[in-house]
Protein backbone atom coordinates (compact mmCIF):
# COMPACT_ATOMS: atom_id res chain seq x y z
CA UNK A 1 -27.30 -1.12 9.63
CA UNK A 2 -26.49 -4.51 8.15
CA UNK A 3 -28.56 -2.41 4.79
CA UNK A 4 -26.21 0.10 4.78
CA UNK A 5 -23.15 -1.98 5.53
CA UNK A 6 -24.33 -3.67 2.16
CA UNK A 7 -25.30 -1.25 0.21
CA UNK A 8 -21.62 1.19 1.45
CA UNK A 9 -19.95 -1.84 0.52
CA UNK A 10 -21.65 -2.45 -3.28
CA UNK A 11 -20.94 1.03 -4.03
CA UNK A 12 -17.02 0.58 -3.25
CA UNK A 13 -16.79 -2.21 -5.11
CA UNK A 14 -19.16 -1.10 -8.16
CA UNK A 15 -16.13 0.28 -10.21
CA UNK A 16 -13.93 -2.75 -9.61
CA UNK A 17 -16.83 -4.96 -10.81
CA UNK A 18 -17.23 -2.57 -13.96
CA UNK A 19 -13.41 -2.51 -15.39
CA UNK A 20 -13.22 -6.14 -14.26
CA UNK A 21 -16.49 -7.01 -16.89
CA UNK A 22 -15.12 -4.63 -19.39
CA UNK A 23 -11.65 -6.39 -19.86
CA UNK A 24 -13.89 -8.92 -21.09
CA UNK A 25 -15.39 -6.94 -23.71
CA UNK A 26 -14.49 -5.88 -26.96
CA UNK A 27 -13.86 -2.21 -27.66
CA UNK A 28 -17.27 -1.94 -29.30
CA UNK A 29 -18.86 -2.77 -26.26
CA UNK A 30 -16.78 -1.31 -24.13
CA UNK A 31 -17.80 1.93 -25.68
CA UNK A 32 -21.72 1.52 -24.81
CA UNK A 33 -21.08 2.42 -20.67
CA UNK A 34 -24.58 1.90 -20.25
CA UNK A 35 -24.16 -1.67 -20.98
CA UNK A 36 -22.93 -3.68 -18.12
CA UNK A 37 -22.91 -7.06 -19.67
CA UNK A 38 -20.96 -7.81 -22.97
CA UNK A 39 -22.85 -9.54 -25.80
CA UNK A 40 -19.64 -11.73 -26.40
CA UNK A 41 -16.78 -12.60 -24.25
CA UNK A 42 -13.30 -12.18 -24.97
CA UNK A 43 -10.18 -13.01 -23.75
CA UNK A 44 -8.39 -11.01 -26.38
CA UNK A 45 -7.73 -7.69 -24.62
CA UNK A 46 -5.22 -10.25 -21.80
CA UNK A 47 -3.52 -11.30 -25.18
CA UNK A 48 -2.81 -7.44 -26.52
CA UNK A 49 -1.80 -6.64 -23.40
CA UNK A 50 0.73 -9.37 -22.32
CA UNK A 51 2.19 -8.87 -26.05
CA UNK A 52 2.45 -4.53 -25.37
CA UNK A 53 3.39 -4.84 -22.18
CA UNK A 54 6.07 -7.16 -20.10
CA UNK A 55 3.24 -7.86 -17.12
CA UNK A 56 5.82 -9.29 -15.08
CA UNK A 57 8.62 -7.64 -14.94
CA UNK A 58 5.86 -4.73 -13.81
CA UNK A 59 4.18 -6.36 -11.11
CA UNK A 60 7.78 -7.44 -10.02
CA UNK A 61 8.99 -4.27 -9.60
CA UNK A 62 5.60 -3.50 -7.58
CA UNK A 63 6.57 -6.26 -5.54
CA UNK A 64 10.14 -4.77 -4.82
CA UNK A 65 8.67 -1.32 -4.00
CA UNK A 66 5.58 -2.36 -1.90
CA UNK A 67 7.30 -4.67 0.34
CA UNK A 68 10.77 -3.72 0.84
CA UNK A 69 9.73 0.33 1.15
CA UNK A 70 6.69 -1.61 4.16
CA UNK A 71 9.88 -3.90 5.47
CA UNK A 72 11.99 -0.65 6.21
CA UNK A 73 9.26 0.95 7.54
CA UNK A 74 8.68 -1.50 9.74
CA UNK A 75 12.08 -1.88 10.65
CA UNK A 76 12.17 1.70 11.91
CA UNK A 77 8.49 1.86 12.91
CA UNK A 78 9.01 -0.87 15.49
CA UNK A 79 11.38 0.33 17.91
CA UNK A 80 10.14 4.76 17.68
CA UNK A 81 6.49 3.16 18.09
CA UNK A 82 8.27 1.34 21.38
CA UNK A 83 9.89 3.76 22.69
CA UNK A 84 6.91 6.36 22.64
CA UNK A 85 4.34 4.37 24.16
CA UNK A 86 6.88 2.50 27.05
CA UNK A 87 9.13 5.56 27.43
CA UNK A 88 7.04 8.57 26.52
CA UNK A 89 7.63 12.01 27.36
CA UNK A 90 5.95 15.80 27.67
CA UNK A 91 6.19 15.87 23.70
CA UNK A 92 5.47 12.44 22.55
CA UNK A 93 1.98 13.76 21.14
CA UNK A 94 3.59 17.17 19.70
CA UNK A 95 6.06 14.61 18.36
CA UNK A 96 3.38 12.04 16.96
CA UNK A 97 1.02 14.98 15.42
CA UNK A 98 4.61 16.64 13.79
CA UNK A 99 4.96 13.25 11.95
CA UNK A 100 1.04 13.16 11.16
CA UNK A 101 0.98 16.88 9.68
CA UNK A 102 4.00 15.65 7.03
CA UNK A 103 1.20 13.38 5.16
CA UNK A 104 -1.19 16.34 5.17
CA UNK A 105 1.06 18.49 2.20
CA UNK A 106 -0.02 17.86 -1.21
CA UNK A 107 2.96 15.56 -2.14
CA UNK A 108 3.14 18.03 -5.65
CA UNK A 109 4.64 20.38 -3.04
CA UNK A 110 7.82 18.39 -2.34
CA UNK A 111 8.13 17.04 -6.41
CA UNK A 112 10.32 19.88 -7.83
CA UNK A 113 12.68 19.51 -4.94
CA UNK A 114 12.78 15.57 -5.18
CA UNK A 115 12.95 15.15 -8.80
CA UNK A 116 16.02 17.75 -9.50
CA UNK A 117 17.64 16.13 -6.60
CA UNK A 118 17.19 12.62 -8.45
CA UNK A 119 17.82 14.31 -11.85
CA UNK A 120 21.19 15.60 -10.42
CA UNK A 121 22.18 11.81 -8.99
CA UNK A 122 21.28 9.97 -11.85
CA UNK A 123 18.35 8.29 -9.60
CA UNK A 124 15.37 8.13 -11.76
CA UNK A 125 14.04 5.01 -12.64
CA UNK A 126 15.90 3.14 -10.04
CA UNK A 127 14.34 0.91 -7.52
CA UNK A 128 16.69 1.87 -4.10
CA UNK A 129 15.35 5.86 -4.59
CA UNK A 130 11.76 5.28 -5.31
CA UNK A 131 11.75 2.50 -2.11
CA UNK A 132 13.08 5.10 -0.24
CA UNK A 133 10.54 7.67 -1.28
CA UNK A 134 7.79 5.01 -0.18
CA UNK A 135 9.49 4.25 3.17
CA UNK A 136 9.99 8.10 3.89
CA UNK A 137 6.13 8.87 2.57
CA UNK A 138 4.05 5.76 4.84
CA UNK A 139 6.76 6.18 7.89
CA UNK A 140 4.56 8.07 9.93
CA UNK A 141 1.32 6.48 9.46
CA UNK A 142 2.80 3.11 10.11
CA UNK A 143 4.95 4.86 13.29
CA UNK A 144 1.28 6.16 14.46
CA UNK A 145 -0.31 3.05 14.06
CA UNK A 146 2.22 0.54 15.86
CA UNK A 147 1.76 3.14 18.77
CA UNK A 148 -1.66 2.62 19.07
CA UNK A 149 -1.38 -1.29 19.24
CA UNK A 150 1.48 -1.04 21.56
CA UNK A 151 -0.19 1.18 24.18
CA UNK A 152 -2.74 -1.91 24.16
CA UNK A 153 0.20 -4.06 25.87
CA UNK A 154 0.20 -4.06 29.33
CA UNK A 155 3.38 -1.99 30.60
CA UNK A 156 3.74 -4.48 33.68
CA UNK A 157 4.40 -7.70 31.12
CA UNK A 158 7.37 -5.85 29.66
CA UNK A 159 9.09 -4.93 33.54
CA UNK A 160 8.66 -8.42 34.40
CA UNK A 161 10.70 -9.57 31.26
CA UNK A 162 13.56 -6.80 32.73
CA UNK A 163 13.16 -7.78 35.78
CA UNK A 164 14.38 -11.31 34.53
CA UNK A 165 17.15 -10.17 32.74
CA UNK A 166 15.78 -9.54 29.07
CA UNK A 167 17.84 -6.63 27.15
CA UNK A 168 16.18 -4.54 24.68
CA UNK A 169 16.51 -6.76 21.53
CA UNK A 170 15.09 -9.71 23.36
CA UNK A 171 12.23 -7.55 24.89
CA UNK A 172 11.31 -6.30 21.54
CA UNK A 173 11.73 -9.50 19.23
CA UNK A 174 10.35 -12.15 22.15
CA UNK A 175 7.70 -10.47 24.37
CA UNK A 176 6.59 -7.13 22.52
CA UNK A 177 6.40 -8.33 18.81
CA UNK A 178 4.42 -11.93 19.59
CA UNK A 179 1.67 -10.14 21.30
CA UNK A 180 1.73 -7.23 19.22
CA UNK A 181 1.31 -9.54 15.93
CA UNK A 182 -2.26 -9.02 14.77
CA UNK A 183 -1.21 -5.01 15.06
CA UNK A 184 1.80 -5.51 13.32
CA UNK A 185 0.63 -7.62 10.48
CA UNK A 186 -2.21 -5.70 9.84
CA UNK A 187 0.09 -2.71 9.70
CA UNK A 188 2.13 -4.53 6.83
CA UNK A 189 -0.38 -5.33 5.02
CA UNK A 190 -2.06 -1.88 5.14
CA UNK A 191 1.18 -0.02 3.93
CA UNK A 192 1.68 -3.00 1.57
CA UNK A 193 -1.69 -1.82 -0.10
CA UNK A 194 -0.49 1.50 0.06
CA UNK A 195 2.67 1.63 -1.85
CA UNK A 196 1.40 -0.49 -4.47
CA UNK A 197 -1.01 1.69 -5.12
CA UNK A 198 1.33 5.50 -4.95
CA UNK A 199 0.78 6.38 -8.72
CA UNK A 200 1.84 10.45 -8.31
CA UNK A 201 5.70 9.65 -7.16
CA UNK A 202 6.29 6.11 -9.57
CA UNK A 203 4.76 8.03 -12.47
CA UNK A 204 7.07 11.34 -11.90
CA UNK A 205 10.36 9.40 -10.73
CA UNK A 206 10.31 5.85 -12.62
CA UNK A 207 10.31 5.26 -16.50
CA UNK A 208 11.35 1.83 -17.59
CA UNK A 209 13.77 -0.52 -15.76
CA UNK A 210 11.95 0.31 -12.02
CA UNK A 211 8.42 1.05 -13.54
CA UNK A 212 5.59 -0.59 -11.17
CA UNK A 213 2.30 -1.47 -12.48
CA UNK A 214 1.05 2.22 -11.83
CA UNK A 215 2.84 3.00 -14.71
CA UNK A 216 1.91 -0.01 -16.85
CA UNK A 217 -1.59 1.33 -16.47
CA UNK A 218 -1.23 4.81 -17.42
CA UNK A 219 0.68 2.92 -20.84
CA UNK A 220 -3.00 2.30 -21.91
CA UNK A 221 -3.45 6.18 -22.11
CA UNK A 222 -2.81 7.51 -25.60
CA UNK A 223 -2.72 10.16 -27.46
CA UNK A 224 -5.45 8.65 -30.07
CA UNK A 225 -7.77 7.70 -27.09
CA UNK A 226 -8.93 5.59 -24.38
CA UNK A 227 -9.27 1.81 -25.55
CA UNK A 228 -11.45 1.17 -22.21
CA UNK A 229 -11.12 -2.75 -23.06
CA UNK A 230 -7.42 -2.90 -22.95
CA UNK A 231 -7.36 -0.29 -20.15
CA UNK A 232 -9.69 -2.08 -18.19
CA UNK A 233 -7.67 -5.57 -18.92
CA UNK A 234 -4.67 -3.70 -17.77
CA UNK A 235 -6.17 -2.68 -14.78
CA UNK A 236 -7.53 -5.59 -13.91
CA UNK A 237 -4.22 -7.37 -14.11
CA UNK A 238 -2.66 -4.78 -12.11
CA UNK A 239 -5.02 -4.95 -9.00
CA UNK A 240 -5.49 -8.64 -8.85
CA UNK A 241 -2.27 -9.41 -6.79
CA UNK A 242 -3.27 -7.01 -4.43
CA UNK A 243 -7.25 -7.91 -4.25
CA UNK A 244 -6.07 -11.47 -4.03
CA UNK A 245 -3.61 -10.64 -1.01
CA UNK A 246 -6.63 -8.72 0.86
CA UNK A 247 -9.16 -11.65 0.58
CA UNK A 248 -6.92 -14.62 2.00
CA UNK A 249 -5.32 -11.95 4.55
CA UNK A 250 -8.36 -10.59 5.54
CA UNK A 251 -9.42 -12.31 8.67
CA UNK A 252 -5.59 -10.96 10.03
CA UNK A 253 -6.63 -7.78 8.50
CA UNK A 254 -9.91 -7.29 10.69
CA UNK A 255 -8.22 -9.09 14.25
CA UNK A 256 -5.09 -6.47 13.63
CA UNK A 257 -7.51 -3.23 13.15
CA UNK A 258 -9.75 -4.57 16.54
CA UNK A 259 -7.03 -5.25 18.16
CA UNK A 260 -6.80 -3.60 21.87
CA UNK A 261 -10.42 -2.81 21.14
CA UNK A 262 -12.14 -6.06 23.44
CA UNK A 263 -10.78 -5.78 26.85
């Protein structure tokens, strides 16, 4: 198992390995994809793309979308995922699978709609729409997964706090968010990883001033070709905030996904 654990785990990672060696490389090489290693290293293809590109102001407005679309999320999430697993009734689960089956349409079936409703309002390219369209498009997941952690709790800790007087804000921000942490911050950093990685809606709804670094990428694709060394140096730019997120979040990643799981 531990075999197959590795070997599952290689082949994910395989094609972050290969565009992170070939941002390293100069076109030349880059062409020859049966050479993994490059016969000189170069930091060049950074340079280019720094000077094309305005990196920051990119990842910046990843920043703004990712985490404020996971913050509202959460700050809806929170209190439906309470109230259906401490106050559920006879259609809680039709309820819970309704909000599932929304993620299961092809999101080109809702673009014409969207985008001549954003056309109309002057929205494109604007950062409050396109957080919105990220809140509205990981709501349920994130609703679906706070449910699951919060069923975990013990239903008799949260009469007790009634029973001594707390109200609903205090039994939600002082006994049912503490223990539900691990959930919850797992949760975050799940739809966190999720938004800043939606390339179909920021590539069909942002141009310029609210462009994330989905659309930085797809820059690199021109109408004269691929230039897999700049791509790949793009790329590479684009996923290392989120890569280095993962690795020093990952131990709260793993204790938020087992969570409930140990008795």
């Amino acid at each position: 198992m531990t075999l197959v654990a590795w070997t599952i785990g290689i082949l994910m990672f395989w094609p972050i390995l290969w565009t992170f060696l070939t941002s390293f490389k100069t076109e030349q090489d880059a062409v020859l994809m049966s050479q993994l290693f490059s016969t000189g290293w170069t930091f060049e293809n950074f340079g280019i793309v720094q000077e094309r590109s305005d990196y920051l102001r990119f990842a910046m407005n990843s920043v703004i979308i990712a985490f404020g679309s996971t913050l509202l999320c959460l700050l809806f999430a929170i209190p439906a995922a309470w109230s259906m697993a401490f106050s559920p009734s006879k259609r809680t689960k039709d309820t819970l699978l309704w909000m599932l089956s929304t993620k299961m349409m092809p999101p080109v079936g809702a673009l014409l709609p969207i985008y001549l409703i954003f056309k109309e309002y002057r929205l494109i390219d604007q950062h409050i729409p396109v957080l919105i369209i990220m809140f509205m498009l990981n709501l349920p997941l994130v609703v679906w997964m706070l449910f699951t952690y919060f069923k975990e709790i013990p239903v008799d800790i949260l009469e007790a706090a009634r029973m001594d007087g707390a109200g609903i804000w205090q039994e939600l921000s002082r006994v049912l968010a503490p223990m539900a942490l691990p959930g919850i911050a797992s949760t975050f950093l799940l739809n966190v990883i999720l938004a800043w990685n939606e390339a179909f809606w920021t590539l069909k709804l942002t141009d310029v001033h609210a462009a994330p670094l989905t659309v930085f990428i797809a820059s690199y694709s021109s109408p004269e070709g691929l230039f897999w060394a700049k791509l790949s140096a793009a790329s590479t730019m684009a996923i290392a905030p989120i890569l280095i997120l993962g690795w020093f979040s990952q131990t709260q990643l793993v204790r938020g996904l087992t969570f409930g799981a140990v008795k």
